[in-house]
C-alpha atoms as a PDB file:
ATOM      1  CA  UNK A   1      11.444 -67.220  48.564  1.00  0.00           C
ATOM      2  CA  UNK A   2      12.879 -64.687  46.043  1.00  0.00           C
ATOM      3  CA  UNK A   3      13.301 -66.971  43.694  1.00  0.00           C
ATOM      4  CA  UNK A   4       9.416 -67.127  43.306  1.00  0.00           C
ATOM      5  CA  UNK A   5       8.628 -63.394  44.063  1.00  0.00           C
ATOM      6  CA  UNK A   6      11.003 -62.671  40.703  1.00  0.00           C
ATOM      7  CA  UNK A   7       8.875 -65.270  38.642  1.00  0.00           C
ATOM      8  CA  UNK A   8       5.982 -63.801  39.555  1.00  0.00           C
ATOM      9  CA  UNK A   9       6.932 -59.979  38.836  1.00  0.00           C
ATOM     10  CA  UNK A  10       9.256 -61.101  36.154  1.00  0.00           C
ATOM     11  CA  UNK A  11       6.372 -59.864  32.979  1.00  0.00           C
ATOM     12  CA  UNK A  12       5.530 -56.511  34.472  1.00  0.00           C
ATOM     13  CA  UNK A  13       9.441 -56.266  36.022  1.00  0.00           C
ATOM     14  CA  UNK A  14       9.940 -53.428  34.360  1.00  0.00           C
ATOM     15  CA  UNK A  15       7.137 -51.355  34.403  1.00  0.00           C
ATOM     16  CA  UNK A  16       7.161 -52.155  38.181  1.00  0.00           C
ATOM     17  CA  UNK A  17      10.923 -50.936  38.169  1.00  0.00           C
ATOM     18  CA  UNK A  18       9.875 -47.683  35.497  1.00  0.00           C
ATOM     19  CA  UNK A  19      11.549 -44.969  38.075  1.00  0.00           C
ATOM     20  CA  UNK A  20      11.429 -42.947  34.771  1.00  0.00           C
ATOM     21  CA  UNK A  21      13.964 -42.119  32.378  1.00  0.00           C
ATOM     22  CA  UNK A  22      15.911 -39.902  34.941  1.00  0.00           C
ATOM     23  CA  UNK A  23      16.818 -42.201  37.490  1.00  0.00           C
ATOM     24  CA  UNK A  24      17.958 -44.932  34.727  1.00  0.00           C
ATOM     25  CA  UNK A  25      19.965 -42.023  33.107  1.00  0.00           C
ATOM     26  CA  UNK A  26      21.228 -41.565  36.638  1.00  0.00           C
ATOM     27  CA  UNK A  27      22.343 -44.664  37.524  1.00  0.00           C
ATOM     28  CA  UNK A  28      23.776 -45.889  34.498  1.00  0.00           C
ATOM     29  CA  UNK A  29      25.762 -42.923  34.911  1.00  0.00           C
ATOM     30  CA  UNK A  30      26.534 -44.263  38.373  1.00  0.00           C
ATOM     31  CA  UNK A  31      27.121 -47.526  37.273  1.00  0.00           C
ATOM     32  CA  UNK A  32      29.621 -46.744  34.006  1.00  0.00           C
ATOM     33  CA  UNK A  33      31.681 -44.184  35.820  1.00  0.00           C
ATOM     34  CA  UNK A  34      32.629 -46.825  38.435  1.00  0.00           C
ATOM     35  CA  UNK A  35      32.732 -49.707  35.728  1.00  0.00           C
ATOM     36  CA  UNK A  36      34.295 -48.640  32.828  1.00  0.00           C
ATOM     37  CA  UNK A  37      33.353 -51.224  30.303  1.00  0.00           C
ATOM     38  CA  UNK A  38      35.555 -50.484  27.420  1.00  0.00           C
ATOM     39  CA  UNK A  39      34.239 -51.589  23.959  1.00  0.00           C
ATOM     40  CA  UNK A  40      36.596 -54.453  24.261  1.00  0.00           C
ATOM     41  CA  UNK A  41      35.927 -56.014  27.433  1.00  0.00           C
ATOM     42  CA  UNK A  42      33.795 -58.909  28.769  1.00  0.00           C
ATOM     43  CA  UNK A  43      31.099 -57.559  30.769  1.00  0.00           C
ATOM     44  CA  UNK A  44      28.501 -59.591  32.776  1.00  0.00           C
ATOM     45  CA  UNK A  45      25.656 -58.612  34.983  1.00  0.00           C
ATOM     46  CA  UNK A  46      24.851 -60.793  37.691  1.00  0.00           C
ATOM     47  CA  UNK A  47      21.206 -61.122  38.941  1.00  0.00           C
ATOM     48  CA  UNK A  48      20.458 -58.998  36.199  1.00  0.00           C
ATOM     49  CA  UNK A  49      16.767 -59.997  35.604  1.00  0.00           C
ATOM     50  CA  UNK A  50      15.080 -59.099  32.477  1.00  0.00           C
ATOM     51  CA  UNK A  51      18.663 -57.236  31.197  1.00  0.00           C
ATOM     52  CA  UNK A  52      17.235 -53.459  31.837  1.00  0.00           C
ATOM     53  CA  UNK A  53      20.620 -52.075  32.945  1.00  0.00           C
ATOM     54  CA  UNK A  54      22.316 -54.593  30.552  1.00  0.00           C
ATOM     55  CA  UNK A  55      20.680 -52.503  27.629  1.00  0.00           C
ATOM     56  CA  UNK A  56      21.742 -49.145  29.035  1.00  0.00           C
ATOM     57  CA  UNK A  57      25.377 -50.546  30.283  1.00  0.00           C
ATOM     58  CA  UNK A  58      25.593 -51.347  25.962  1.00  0.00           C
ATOM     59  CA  UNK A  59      24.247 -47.970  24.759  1.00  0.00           C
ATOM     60  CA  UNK A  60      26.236 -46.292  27.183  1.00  0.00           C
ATOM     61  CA  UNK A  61      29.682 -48.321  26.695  1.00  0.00           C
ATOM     62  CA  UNK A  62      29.370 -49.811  23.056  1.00  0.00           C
ATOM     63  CA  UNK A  63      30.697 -52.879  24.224  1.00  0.00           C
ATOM     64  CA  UNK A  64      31.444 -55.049  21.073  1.00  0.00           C
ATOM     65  CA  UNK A  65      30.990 -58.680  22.684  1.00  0.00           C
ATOM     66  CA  UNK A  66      27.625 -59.656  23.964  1.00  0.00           C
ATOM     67  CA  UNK A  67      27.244 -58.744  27.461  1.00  0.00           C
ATOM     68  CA  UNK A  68      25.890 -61.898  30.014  1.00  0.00           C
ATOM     69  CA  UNK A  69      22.577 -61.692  31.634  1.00  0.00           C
ATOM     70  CA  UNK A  70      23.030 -63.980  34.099  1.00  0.00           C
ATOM     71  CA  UNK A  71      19.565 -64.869  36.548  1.00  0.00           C
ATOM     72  CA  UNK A  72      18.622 -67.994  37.994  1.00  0.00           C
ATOM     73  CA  UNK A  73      14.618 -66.878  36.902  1.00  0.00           C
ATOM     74  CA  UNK A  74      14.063 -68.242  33.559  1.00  0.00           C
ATOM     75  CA  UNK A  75      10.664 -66.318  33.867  1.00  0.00           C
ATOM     76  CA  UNK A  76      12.938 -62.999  34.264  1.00  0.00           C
ATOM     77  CA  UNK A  77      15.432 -64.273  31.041  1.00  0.00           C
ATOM     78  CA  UNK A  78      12.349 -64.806  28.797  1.00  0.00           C
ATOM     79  CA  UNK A  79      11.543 -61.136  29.188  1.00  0.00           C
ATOM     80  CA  UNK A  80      15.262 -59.919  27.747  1.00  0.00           C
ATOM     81  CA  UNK A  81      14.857 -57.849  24.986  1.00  0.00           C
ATOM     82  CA  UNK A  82      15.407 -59.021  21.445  1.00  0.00           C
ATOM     83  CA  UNK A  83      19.099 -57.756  21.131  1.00  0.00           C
ATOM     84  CA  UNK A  84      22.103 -59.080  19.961  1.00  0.00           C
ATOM     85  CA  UNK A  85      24.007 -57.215  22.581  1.00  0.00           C
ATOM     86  CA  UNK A  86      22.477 -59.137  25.708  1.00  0.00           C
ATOM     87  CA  UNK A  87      22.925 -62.944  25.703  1.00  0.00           C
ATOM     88  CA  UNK A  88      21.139 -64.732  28.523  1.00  0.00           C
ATOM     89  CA  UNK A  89      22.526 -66.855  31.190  1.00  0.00           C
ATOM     90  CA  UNK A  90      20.641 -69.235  33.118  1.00  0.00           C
ATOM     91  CA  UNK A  91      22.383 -69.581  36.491  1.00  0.00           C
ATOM     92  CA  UNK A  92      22.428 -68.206  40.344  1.00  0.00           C
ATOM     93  CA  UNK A  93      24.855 -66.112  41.284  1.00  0.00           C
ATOM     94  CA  UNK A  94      26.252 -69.355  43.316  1.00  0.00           C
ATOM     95  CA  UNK A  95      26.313 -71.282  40.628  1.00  0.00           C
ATOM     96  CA  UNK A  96      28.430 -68.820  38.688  1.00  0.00           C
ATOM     97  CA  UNK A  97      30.891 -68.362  41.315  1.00  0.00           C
ATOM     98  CA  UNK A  98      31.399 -71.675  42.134  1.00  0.00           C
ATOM     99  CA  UNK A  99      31.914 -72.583  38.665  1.00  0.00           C
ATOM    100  CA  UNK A 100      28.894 -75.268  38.333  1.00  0.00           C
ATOM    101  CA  UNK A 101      27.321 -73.158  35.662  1.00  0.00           C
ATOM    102  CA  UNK A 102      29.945 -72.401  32.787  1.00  0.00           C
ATOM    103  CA  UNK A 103      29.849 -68.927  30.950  1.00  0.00           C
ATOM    104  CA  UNK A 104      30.628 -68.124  27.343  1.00  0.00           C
ATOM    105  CA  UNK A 105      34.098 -65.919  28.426  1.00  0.00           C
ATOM    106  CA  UNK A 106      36.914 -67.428  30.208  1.00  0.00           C
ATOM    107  CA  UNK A 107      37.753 -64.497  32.394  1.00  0.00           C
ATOM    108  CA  UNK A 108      35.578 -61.434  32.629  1.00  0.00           C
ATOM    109  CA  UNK A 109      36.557 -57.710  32.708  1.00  0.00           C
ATOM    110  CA  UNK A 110      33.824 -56.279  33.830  1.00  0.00           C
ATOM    111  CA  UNK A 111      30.982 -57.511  36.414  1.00  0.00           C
ATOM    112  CA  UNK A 112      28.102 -55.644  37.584  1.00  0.00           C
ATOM    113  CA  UNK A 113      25.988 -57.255  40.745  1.00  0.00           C
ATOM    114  CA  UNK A 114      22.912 -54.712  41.472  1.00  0.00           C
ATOM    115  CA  UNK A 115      20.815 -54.372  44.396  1.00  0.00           C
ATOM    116  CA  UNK A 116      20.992 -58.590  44.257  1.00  0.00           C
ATOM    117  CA  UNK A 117      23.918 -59.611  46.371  1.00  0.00           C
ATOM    118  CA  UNK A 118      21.350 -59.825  49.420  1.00  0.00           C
ATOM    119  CA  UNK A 119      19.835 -62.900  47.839  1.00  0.00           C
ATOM    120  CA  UNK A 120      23.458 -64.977  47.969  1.00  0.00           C
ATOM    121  CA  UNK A 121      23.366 -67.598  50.833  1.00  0.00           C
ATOM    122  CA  UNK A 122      26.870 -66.659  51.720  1.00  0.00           C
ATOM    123  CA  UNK A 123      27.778 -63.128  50.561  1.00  0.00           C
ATOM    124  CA  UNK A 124      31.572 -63.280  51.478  1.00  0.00           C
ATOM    125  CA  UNK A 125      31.897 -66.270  49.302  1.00  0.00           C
ATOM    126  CA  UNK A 126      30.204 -65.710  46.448  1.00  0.00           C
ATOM    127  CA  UNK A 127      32.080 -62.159  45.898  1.00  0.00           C
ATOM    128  CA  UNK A 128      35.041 -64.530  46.434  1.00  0.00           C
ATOM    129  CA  UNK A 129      33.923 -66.834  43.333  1.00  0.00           C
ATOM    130  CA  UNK A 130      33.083 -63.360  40.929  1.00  0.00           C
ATOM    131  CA  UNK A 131      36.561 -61.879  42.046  1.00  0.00           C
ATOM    132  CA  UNK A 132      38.271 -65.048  41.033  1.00  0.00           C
ATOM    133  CA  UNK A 133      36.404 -64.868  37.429  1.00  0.00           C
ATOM    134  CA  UNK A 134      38.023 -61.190  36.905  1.00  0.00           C
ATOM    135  CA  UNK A 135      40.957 -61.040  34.521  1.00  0.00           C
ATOM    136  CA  UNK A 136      43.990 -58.621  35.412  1.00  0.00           C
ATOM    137  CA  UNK A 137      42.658 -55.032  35.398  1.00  0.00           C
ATOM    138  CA  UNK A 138      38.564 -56.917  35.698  1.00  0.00           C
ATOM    139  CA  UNK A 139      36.257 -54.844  37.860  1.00  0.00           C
ATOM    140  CA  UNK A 140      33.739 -55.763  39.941  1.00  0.00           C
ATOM    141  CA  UNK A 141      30.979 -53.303  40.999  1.00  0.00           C
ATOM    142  CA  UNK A 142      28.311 -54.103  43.439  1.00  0.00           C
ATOM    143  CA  UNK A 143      25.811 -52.007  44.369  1.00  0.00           C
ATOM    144  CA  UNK A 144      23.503 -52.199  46.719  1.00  0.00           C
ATOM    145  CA  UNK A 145      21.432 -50.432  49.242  1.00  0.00           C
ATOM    146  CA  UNK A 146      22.351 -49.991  52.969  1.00  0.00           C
ATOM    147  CA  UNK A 147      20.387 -51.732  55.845  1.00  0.00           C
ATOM    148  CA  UNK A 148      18.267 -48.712  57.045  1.00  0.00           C
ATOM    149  CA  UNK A 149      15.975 -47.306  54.432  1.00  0.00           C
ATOM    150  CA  UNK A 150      14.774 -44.253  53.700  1.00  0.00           C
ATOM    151  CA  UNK A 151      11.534 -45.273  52.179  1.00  0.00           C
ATOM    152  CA  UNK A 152       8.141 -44.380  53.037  1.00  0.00           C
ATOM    153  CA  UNK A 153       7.320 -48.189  54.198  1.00  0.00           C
ATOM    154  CA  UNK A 154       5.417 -49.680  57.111  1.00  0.00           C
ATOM    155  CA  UNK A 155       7.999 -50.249  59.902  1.00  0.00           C
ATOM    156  CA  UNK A 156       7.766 -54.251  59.783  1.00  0.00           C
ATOM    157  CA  UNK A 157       9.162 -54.260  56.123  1.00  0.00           C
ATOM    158  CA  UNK A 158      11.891 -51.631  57.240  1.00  0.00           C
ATOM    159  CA  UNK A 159      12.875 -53.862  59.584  1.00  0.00           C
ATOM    160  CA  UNK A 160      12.954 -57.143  57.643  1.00  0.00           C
ATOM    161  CA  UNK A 161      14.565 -55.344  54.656  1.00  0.00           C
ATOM    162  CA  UNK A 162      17.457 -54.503  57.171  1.00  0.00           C
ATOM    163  CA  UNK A 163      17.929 -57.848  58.691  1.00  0.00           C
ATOM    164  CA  UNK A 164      18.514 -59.122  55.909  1.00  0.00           C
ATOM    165  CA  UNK A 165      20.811 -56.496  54.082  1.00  0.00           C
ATOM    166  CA  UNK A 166      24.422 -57.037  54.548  1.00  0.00           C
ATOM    167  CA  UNK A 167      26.209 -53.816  55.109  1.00  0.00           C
ATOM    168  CA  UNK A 168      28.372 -52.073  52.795  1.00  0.00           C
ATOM    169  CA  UNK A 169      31.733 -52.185  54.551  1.00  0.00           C
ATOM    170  CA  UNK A 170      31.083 -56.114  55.001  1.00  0.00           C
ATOM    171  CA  UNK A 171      31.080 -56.539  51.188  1.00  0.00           C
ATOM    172  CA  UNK A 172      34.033 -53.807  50.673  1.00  0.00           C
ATOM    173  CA  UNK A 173      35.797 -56.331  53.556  1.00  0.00           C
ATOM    174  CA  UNK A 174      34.792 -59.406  51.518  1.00  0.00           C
ATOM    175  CA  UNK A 175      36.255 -58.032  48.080  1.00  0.00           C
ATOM    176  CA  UNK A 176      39.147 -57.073  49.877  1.00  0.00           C
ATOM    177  CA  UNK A 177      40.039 -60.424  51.327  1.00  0.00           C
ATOM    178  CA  UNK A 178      39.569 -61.826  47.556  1.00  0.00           C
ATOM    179  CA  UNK A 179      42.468 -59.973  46.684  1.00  0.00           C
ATOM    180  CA  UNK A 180      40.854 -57.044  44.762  1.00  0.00           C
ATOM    181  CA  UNK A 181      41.722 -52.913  45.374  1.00  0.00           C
ATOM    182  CA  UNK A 182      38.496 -51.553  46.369  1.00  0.00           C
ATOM    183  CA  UNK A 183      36.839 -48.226  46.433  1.00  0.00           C
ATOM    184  CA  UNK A 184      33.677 -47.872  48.335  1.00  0.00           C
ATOM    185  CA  UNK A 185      31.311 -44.632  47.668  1.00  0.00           C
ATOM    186  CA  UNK A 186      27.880 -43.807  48.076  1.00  0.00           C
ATOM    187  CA  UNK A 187      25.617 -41.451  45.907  1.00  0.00           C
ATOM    188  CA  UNK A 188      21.609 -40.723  46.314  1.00  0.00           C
ATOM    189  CA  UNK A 189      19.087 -39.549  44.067  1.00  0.00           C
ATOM    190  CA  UNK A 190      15.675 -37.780  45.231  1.00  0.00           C
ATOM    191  CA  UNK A 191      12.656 -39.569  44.258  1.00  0.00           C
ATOM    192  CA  UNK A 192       9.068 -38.114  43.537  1.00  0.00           C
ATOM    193  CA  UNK A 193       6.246 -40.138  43.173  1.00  0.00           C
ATOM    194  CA  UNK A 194       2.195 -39.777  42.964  1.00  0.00           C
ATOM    195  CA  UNK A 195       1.397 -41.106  46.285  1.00  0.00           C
ATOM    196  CA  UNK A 196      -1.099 -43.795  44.732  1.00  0.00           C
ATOM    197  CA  UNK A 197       1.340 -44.868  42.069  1.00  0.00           C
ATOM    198  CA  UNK A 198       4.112 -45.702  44.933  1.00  0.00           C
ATOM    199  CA  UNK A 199       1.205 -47.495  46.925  1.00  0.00           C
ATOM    200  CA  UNK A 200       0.487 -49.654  43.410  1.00  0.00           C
ATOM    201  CA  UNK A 201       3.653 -50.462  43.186  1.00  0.00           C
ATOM    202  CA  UNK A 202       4.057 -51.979  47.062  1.00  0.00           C
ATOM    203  CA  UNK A 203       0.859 -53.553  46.441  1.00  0.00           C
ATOM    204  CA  UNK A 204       2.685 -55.454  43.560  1.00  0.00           C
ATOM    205  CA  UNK A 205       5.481 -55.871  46.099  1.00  0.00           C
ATOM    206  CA  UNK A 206       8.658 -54.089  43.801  1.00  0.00           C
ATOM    207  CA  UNK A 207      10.823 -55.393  46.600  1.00  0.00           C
ATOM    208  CA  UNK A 208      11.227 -59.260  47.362  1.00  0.00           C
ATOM    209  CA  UNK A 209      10.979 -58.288  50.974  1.00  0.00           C
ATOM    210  CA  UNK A 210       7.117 -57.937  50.365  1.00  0.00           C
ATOM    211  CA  UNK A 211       6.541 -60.938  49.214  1.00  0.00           C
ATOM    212  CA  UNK A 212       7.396 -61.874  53.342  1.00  0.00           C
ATOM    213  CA  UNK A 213       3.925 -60.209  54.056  1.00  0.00           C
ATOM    214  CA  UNK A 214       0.373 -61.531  53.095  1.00  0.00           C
ATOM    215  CA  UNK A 215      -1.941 -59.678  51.595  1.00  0.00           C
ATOM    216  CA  UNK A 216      -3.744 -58.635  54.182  1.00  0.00           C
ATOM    217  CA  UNK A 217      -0.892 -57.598  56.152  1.00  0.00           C
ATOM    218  CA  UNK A 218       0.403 -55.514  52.974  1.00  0.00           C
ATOM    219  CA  UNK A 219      -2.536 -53.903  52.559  1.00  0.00           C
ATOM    220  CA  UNK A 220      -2.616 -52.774  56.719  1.00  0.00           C
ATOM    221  CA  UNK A 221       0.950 -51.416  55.593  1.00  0.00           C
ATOM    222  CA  UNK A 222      -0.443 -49.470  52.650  1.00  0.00           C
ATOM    223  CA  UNK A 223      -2.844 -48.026  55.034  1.00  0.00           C
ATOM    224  CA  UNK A 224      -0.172 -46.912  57.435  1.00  0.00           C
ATOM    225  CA  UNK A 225       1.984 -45.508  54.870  1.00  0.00           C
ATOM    226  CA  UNK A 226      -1.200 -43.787  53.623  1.00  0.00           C
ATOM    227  CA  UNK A 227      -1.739 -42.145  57.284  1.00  0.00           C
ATOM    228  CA  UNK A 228       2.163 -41.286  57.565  1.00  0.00           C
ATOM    229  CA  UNK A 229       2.038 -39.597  54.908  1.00  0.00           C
ATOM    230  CA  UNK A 230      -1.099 -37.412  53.647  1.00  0.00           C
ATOM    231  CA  UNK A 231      -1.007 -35.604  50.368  1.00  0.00           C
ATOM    232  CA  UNK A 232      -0.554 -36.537  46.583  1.00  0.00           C
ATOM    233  CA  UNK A 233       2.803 -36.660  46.150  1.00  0.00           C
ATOM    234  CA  UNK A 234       6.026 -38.801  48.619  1.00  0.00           C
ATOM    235  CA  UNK A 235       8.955 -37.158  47.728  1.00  0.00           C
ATOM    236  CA  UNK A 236      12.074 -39.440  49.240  1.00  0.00           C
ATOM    237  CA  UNK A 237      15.868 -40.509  48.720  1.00  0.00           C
ATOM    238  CA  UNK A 238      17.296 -43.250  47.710  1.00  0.00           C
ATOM    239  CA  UNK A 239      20.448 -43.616  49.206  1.00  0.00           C
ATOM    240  CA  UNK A 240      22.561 -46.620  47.386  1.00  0.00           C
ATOM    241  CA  UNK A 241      26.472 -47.605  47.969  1.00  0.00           C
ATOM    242  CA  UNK A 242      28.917 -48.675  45.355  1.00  0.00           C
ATOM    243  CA  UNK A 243      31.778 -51.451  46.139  1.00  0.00           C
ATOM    244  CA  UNK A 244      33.896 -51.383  43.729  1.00  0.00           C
ATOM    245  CA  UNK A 245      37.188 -53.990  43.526  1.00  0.00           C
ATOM    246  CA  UNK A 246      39.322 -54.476  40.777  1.00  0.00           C
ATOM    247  CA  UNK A 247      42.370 -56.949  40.133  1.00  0.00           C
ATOM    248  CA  UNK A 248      45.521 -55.550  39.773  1.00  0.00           C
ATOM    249  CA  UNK A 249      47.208 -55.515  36.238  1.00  0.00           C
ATOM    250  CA  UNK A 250      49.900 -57.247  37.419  1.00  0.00           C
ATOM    251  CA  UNK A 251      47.797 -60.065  39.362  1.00  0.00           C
ATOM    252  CA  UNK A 252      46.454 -63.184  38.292  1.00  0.00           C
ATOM    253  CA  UNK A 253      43.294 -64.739  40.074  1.00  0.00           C
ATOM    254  CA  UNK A 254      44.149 -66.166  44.048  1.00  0.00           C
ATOM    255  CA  UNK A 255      44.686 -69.502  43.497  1.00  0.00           C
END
């Protein structure tokens, strides 16, 4: 199922995704601080779609090796942006950790999965599969958002989005028990939005959990999130969680 939502939205995937240049600011900021590519080190981004945060992770770092794009939608991959700094791989995150799908590096120092470990099949695994790829001193950083939302959405997507969401301490548990030192934190950033561009963008379902609804039972959403909330402007917060594990310097991968 999210497999074709993303090859649908994969052309307007960023525009959909255009929070504006202060939340991408924001959580590269987020996203560095934890990671802390150095110019040096192997960096991959796992379910990273069309390579937006790829692009800011290599302005922000100056990584010297391309960094891996790695999304099982070719649709998403054929919207990377022409730079030598991003190379695309074609793969699922299962694939990857399992080691069916071969990557460029031998060992990776850095791995970002974002808002996309939801889509594994079996969460605790495939963190165990990325840990295993990190070489002594690697980091992994997932982040992710908790179950309960604090969106302005209909109450059926609220609760489908949670049922399906695994949460945070599960994943800190998982990275844990692949032998990695983890550090789980949590940051938010306030949204505002013009009411009617927020409803466009459910109506082009931004989050794979619409694509569960039809269209007439989107638009009945839209109409309730319309009546919820009156006036020109949703003002809300985003609430997201950072897991971050890293092998020891002394460690090699668990055999």
């Amino acid at each position: 199922m999210h497999e074709d939502h993303y090859e649908r939205l994969a052309d307007s995937y960023d525009d959909t995704w255009a929070h504006g240049e202060a939340f991408l600011n924001w959580m590269t900021e987020q996203i560095t601080s934890r990671l802390a590519p150095a110019p040096t080190d192997r960096v991959a981004d796992v379910g990273g779609g069309t390579g937006l945060f790829c692009t800011q992770l290599a302005e922000a770092s100056g990584v010297e090796q391309p960094i891996l794009c790695v999304d099982s939608s070719a649709a998403m991959l054929a919207n990377l942006p022409h730079d030598k700094r991003v190379t695309g791989v074609h793969a699922s995150m299962e694939e990857i950790a399992v080691g069916s799908a071969v990557l460029p590096y031998a060992g990776l120092d850095a791995v970002l999965v974002k808002e996309a470990i939801h889509h594994a099949r079996d969460p605790r695994r495939t963190l165990a599969g990325l840990a295993y790829l990190l070489r002594p001193g690697g980091r992994l950083l997932v982040v992710t958002l908790p179950p309960r939302l604090e969106y302005p959405l209909f109450a059926e997507a609220l609760d489908r989005f949670a049922a399906a969401q695994p949460e945070p301490g599960d994943l800190a548990a998982s990275l844990r028990h692949a032998g990695l030192d983890v550090d789980l934190t949590e940051a938010r950033f306030q949204h505002r939005y013009g009411t009617e561009r927020y409803l466009a963008r459910i109506r082009r379902r931004c989050m794979s959990v619409l694509s569960t609804f039809d269209d007439d039972e989107l638009e009945r959403g839209i109409e309730t999130i319309r009546a919820q909330h009156p006036g020109d402007v949703l003002r809300f917060t985003d609430r997201f969680a950072f897991v971050l594990g890293t092998r020891p310097a002394h460690e090699s991968p668990p055999p």
